[in-house]
Protein backbone atom coordinates (compact mmCIF):
# COMPACT_ATOMS: atom_id res chain seq x y z
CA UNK A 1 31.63 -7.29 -2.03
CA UNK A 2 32.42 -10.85 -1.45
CA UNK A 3 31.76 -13.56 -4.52
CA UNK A 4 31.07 -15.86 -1.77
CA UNK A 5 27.81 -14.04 -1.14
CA UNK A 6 26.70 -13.50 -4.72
CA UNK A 7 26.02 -17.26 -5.78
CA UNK A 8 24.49 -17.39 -9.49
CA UNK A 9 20.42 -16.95 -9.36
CA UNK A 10 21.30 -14.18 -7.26
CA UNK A 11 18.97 -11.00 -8.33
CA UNK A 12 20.31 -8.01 -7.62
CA UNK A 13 19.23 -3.93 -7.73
CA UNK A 14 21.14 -1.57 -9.86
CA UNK A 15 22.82 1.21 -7.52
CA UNK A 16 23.85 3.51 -10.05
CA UNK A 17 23.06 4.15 -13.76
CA UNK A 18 26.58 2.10 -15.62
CA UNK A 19 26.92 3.23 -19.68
CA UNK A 20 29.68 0.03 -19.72
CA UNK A 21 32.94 0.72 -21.78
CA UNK A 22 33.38 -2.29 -23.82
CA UNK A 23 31.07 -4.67 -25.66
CA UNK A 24 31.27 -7.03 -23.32
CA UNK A 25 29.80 -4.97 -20.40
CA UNK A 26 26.04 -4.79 -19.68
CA UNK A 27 24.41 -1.03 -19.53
CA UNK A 28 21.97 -0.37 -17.08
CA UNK A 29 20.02 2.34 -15.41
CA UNK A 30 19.55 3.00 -11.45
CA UNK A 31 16.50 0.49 -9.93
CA UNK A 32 17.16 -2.24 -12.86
CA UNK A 33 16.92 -5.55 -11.58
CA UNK A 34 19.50 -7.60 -12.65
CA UNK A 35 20.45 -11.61 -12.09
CA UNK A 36 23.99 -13.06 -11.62
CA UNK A 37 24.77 -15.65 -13.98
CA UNK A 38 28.61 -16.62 -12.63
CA UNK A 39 31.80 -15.17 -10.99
CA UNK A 40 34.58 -13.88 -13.06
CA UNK A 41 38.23 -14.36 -11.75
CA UNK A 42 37.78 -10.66 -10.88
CA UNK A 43 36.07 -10.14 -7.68
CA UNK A 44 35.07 -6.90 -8.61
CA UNK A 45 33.34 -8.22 -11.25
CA UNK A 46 30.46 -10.69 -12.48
CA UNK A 47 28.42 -12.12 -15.25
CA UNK A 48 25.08 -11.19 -15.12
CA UNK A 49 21.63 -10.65 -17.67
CA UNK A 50 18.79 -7.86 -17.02
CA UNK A 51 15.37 -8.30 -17.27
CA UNK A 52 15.01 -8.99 -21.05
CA UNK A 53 17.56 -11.61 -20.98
CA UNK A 54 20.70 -9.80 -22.58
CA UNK A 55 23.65 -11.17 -20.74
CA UNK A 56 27.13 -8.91 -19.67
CA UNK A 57 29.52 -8.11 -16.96
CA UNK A 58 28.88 -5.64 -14.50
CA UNK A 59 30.59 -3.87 -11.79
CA UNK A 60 29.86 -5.62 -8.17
CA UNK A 61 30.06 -2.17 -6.54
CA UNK A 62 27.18 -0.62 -8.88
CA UNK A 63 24.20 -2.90 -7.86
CA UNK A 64 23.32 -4.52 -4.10
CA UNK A 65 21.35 -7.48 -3.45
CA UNK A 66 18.10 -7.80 -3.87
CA UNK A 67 16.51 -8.30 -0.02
CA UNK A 68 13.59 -10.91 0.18
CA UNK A 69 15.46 -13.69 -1.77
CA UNK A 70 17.11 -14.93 1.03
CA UNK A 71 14.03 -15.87 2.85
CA UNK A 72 13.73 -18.76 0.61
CA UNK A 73 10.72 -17.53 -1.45
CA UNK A 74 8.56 -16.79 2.16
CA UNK A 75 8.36 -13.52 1.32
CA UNK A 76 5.56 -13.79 -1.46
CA UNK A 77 3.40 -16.11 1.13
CA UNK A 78 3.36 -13.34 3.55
CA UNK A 79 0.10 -11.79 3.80
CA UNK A 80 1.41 -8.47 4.90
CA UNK A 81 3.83 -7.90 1.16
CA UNK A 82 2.27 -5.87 -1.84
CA UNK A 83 5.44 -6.41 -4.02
CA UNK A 84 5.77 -2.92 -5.97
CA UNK A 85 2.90 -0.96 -5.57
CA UNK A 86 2.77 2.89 -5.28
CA UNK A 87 2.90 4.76 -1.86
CA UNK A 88 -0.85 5.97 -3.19
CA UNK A 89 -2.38 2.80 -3.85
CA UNK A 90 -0.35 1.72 -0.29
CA UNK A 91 -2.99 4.16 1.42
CA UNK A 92 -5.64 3.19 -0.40
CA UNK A 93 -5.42 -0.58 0.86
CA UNK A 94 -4.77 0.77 4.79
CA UNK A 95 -8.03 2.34 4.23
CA UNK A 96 -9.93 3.10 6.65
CA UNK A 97 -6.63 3.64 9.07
CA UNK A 98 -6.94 1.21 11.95
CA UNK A 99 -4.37 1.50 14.12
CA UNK A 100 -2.28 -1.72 14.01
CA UNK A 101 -3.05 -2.12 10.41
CA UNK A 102 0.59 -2.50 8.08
CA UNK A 103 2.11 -3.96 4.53
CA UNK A 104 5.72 -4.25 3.26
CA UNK A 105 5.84 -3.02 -0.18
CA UNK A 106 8.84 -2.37 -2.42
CA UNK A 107 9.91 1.23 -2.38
CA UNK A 108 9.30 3.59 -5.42
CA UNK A 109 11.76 6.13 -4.11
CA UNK A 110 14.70 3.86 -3.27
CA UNK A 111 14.36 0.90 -6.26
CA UNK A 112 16.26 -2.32 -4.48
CA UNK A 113 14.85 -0.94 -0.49
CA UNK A 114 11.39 -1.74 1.04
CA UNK A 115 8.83 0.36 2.84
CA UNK A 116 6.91 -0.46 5.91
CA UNK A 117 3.21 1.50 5.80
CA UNK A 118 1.58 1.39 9.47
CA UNK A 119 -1.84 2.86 10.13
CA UNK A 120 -1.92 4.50 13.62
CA UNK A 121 -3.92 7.38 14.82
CA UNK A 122 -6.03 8.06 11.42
CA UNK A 123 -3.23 8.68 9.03
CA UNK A 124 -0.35 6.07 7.23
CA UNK A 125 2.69 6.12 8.07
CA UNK A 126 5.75 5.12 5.12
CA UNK A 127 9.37 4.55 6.81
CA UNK A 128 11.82 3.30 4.90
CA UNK A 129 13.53 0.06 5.54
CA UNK A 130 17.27 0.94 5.02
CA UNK A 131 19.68 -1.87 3.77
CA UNK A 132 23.43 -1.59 5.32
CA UNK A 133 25.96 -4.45 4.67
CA UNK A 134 23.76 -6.85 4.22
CA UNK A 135 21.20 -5.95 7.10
CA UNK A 136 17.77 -4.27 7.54
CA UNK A 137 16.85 -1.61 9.97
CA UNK A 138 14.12 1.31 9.81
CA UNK A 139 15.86 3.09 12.90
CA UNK A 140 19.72 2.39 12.37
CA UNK A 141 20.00 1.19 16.14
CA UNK A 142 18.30 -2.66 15.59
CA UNK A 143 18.91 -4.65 12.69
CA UNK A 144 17.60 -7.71 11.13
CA UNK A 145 18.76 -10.36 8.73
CA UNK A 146 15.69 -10.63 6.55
CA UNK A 147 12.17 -8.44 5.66
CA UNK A 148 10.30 -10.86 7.46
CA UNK A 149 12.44 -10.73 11.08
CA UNK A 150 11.96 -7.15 10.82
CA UNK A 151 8.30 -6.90 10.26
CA UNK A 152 7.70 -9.33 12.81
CA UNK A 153 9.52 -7.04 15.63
CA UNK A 154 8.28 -3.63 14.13
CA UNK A 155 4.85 -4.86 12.56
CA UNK A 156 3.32 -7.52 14.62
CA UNK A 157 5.00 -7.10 17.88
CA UNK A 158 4.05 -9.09 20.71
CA UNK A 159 4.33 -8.04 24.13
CA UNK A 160 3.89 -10.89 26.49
CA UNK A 161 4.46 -13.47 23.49
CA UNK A 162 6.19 -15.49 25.98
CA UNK A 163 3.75 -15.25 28.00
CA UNK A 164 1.16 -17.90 30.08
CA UNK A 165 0.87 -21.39 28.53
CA UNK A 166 -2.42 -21.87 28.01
CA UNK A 167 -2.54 -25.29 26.55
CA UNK A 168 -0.72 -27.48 24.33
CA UNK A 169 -1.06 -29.92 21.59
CA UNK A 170 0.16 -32.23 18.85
CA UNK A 171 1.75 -29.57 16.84
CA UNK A 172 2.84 -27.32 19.82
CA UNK A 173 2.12 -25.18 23.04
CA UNK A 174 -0.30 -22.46 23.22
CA UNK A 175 0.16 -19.76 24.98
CA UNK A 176 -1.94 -16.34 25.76
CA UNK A 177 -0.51 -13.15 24.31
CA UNK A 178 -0.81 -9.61 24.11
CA UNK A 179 -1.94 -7.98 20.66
CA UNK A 180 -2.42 -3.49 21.09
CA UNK A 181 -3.68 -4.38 23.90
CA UNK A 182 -6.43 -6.96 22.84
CA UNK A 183 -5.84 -10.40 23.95
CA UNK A 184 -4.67 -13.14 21.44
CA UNK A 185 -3.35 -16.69 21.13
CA UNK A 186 0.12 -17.72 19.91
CA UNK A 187 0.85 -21.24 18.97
CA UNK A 188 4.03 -22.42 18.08
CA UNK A 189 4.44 -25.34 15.79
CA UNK A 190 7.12 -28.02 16.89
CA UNK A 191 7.29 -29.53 13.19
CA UNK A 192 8.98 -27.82 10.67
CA UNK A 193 7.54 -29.97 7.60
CA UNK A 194 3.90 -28.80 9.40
CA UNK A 195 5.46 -25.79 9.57
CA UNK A 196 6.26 -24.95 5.64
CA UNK A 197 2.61 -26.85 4.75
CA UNK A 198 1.26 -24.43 6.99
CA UNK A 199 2.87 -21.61 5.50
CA UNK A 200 2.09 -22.54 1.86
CA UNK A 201 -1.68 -21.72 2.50
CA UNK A 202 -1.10 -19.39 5.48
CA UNK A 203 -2.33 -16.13 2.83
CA UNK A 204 -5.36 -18.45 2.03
CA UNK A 205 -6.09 -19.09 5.45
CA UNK A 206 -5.78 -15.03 6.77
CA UNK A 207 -8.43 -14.57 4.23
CA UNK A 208 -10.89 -16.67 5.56
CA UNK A 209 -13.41 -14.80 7.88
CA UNK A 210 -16.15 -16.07 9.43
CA UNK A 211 -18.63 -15.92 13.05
CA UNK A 212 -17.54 -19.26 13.49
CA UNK A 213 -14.18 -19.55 12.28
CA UNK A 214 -11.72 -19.01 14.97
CA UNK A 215 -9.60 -15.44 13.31
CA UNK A 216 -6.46 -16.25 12.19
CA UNK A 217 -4.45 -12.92 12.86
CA UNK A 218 -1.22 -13.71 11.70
CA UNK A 219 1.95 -15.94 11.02
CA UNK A 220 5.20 -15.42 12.84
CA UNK A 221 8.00 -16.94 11.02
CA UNK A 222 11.05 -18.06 13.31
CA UNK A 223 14.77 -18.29 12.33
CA UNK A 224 15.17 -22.30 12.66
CA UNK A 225 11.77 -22.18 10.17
CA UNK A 226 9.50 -23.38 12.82
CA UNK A 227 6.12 -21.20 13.30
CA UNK A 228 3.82 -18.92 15.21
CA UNK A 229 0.18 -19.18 14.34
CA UNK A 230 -1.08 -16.22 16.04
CA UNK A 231 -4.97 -16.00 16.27
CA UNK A 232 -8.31 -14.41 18.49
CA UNK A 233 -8.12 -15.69 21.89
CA UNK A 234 -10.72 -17.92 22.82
CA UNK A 235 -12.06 -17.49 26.38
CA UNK A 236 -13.58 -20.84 27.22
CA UNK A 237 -11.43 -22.89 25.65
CA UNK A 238 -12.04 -26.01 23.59
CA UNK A 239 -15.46 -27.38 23.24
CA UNK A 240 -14.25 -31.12 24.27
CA UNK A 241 -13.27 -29.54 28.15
CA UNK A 242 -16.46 -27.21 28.10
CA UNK A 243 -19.05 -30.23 27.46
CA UNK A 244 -17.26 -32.31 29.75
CA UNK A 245 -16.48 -29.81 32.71
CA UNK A 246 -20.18 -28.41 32.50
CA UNK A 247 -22.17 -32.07 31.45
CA UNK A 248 -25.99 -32.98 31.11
CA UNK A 249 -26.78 -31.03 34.15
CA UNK A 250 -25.57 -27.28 33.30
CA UNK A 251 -26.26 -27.89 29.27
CA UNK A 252 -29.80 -28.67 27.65
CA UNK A 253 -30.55 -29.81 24.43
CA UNK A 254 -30.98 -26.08 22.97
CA UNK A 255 -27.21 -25.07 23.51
CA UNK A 256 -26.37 -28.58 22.08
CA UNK A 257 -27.80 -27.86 18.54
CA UNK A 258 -26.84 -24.52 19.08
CA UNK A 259 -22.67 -25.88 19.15
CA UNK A 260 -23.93 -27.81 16.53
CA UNK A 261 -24.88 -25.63 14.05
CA UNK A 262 -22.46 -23.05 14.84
CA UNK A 263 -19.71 -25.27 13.53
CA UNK A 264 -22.13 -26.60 10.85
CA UNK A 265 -22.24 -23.28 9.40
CA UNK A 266 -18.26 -22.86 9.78
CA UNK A 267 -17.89 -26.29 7.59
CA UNK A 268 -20.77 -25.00 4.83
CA UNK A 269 -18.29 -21.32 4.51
CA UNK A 270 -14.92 -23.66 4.42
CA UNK A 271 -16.83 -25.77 1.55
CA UNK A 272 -18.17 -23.19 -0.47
CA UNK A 273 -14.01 -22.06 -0.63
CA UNK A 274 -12.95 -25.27 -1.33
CA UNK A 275 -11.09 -25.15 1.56
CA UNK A 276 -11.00 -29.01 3.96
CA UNK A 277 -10.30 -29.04 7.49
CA UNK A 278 -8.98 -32.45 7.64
CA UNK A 279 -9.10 -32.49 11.40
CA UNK A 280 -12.32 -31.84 12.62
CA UNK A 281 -13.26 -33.02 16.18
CA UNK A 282 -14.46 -31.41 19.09
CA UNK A 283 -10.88 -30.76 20.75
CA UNK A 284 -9.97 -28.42 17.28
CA UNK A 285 -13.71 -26.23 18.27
CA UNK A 286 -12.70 -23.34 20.76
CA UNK A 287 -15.52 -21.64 22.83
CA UNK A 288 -16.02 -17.73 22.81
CA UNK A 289 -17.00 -15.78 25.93
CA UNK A 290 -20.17 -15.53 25.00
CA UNK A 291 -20.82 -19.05 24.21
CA UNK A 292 -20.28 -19.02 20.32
CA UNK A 293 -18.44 -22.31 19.34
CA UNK A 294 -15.76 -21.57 16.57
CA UNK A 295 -13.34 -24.06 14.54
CA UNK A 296 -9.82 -23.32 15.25
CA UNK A 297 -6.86 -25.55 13.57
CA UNK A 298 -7.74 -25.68 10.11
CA UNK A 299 -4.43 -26.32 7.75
CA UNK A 300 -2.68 -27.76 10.57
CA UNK A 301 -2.83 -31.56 9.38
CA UNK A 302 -1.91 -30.96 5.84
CA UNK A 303 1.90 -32.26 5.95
CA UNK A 304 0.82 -35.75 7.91
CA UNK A 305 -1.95 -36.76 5.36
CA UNK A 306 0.31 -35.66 2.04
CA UNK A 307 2.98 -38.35 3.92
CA UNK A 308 2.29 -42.14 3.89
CA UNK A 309 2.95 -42.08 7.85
CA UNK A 310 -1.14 -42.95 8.72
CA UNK A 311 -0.10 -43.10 12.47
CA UNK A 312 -0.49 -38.94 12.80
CA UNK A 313 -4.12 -38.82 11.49
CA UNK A 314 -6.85 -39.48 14.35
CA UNK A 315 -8.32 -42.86 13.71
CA UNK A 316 -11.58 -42.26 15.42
CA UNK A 317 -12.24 -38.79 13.70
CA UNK A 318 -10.84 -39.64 9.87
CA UNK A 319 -13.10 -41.18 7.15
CA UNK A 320 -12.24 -44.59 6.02
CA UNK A 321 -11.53 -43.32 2.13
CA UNK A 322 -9.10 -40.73 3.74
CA UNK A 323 -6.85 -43.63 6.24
CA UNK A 324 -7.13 -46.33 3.17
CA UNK A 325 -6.39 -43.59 0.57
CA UNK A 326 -5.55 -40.21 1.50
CA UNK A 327 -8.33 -39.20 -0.23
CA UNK A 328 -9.20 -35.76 1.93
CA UNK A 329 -12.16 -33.89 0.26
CA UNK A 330 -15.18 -32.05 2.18
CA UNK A 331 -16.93 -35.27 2.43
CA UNK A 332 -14.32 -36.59 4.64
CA UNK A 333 -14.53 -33.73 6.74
CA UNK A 334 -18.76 -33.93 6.64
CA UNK A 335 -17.53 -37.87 8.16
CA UNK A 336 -15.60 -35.91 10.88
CA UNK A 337 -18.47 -33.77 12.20
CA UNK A 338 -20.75 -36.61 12.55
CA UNK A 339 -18.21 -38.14 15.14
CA UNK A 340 -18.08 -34.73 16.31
CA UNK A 341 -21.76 -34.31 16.39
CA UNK A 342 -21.71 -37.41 18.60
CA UNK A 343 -18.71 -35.86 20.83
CA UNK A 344 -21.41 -32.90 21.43
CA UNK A 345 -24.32 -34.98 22.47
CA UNK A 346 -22.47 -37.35 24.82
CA UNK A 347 -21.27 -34.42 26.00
CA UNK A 348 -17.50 -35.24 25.50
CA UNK A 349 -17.28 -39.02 25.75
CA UNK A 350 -14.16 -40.29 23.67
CA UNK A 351 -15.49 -41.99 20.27
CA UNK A 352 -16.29 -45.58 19.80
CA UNK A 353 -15.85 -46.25 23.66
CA UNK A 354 -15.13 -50.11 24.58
CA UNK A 355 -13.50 -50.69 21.27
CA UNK A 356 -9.83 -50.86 21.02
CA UNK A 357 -8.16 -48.56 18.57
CA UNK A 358 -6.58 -50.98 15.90
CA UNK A 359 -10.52 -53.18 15.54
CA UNK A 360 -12.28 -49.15 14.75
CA UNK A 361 -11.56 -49.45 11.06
CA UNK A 362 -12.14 -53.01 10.57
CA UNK A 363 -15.46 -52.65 12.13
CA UNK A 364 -16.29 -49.60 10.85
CA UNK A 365 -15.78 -50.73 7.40
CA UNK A 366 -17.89 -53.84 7.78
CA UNK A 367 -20.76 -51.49 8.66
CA UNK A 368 -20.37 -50.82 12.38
CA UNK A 369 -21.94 -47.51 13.55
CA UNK A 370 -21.91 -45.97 17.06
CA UNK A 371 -25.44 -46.07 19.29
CA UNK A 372 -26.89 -42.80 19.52
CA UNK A 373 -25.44 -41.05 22.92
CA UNK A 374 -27.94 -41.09 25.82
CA UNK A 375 -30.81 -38.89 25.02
CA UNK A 376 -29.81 -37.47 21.67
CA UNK A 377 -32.90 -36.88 19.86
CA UNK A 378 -33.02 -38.94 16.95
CA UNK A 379 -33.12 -36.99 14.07
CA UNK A 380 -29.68 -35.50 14.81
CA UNK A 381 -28.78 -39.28 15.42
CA UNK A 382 -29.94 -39.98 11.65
CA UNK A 383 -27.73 -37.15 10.40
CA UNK A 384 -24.51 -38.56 11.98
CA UNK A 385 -25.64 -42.12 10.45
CA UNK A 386 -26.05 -39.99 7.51
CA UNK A 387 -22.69 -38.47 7.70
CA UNK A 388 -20.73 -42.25 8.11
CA UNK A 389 -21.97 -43.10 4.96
CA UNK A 390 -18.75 -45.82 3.55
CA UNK A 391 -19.71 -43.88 -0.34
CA UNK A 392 -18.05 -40.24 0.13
CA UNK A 393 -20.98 -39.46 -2.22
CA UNK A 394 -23.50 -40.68 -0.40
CA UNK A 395 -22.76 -38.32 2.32
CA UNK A 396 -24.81 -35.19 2.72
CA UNK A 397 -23.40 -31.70 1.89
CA UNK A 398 -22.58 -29.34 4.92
CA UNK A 399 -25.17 -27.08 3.30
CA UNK A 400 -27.94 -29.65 3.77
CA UNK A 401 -26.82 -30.50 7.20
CA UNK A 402 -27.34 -27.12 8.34
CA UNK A 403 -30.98 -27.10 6.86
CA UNK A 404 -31.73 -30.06 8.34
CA UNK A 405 -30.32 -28.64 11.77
CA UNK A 406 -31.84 -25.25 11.36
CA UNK A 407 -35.12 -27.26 10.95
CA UNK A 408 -34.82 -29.58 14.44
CA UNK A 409 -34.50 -26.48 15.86
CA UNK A 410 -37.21 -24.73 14.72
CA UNK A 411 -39.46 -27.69 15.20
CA UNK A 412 -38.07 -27.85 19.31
CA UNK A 413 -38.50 -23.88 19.48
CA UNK A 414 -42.14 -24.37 18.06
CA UNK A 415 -43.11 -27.58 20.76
């Protein structure tokens, strides 16, 4: 065991129990976890404290290091890792076994190792992640450098991830994928510093389920840190290309409110969790097969509007309070859906048309509001004048919006 690869704030996992022979030793039993405090002249030896804070040297041979650390804290952000619960209470959160179904915990068994649980054919399966100088392999013919490289080969594997492009955006391409055998969508994210914002509130975001919330499945993590979101696979794409490619002609005023209340009621879950999209607009709304309009991208903008670089954020799209301020709060995103709202009823028309980028705030913040698109009915034109409000808290709640949508369209159903 090299010093080199023992730095101090290093924890490490007792091998073997170690009674010490002098004073200056440290005792400890097999599984302790125990954390390097320097190197000694001795190679064979170190400085180190256990988990009560009593301080001593122990024997490099007797403990190995403790697997997880060197992902630079990741680990705990993964939705997939239980930390150290029993094999027991492992089954009990696999329950009912779906096949595909897994979680990393720390093994009971083997204190210092992990355990991958899989669900697959009605039952859970428990193999044991073995650790051999300094790597991590379950079948002792591949190995990995870190937990999270081997879960994302063995747990969430991918056939086809490199497979069709399928589109591609600010933060990277997407591109179509194969899940067990069910379709899904993988996008990779160019940016690291996107990347890591991402991945703070990735385990937020998995938890988020809605009809009209686009699923996120999972979170690949690559070596270089960049990311791969992977989430359902949206058949008819994104709701900006669908309006425009179908127009006034295939699409009547009915499947209009319809979109719009769809991602109304996506907006009222994300603001009764607190949660803010921060780019809402009708490109970042995917279409299902059967014509359900769900909002994909959510997270994705965190990183540019915590930076004083304005130029990432869409002008057209972002509240005033939120460019001047980078104040971000559901009632910037309730100013986002009523440019989106117009996006819907002109049937995909870019926003603020005629008016060159650099006058939209000026004019916007001297009162200037967009004419209501070509036969939009007008009280869904009074809720996006509602929605540009300049006072934040003058701006309707998404909760009202979708009463006062769910009411137009009773009203239309009933004429």
């Amino acid at each position: 065991v090299s010093q080199a690869s023992w730095p101090p704030g290093t924890e490490c996992v007792a091998k073997y129990n170690f009674q010490g022979s002098t004073e200056q030793d440290l005792p400890f039993c097999k599984g302790d976890l125990l954390t390097i405090i320097s190197v000694t002249k001795d190679p064979n030896w170190y400085k180190a404290k256990n988990s009560v804070g009593r301080e001593g040297m122990i024997p490099a041979n007797y403990a190995q290091k403790r697997e997880g650390v060197k992902s630079g804290g990741k680990l705990s952000l993964m939705p997939w890792f239980h930390g150290k619960i029993t094999r027991e209470q492992a089954e009990r959160l696999l329950y009912p076994p779906e096949t595909g179904l897994f979680l990393a915990r720390e093994s009971t068994n083997y204190p210092g190792d992990y355990t991958l649980c899989v669900s697959c054919d009605g039952k859970v399966e428990h193999y044991r992640i073995i650790y051999h100088s300094g790597k991590l392999s379950i079948d002792e013919e591949e190995y990995f450098d870190n937990l999270i490289e081997l879960v994302r080969v063995f747990g969430v594997k991918l056939s086809g991830h490199e497979a069709d492009t399928i589109g591609n955006g600010e933060f990277g391409d997407v591109m179509v994928g194969d899940y067990r055998g069910t379709k899904v969508a993988v996008k990779c994210i160019k940016h690291d510093a996107t990347a890591q914002a991402f991945l703070a509130e990735a385990s937020v975001m998995t938890q988020l389920r809605h009809t009209n919330l686009v699923q996120l499945l999972g979170v690949i993590v690559e070596e270089q840190g960049s990311l791969c979101i992977v989430t359902e696979y949206m058949t008819k794409g994104s709701l900006v290309d669908y309006l425009r490619s179908r127009g006034r002609t295939v699409l009547g005023g009915e499947c209009l409110l319809k979109f719009s209340l769809d991602v109304c009621e996506a907006m009222e879950y994300l603001e009764a969790n607190n949660f803010v999209h921060r780019d809402l607009a009708a490109r970042n709304v995917l279409v299902s097969d059967d014509n359900i309009a769900k909002v994909s991208d959510f997270g994705l903008t965190k990183e540019a509007s915590s930076t004083q670089d304005t130029a990432k954020l869409p002008v057209k799209w972002t509240s005033p309070e939120a460019l001047r301020e980078k104040r971000f709060s559901t009632k910037s995103d309730v100013w986002s859906y009523g440019v989106l709202l117009w996006e819907i009823y002109s049937f995909g028309r870019v926003p603020y048309p005629r008016i060159p980028l650099k006058e939209v705030v000026p004019r916007v913040e001297k009162g200037y509001r967009m004419e209501a698109p070509d036969g939009c009915p007008v009280a869904v034109y009074d809720l996006m004048k509602q929605c540009w409000t300049l006072d934040p808290a003058g701006r309707p709640s998404f909760r009202l919006l979708r009463e006062k949508l769910q009411h137009i369209r009773a009203k239309e159903l009933h004429l």
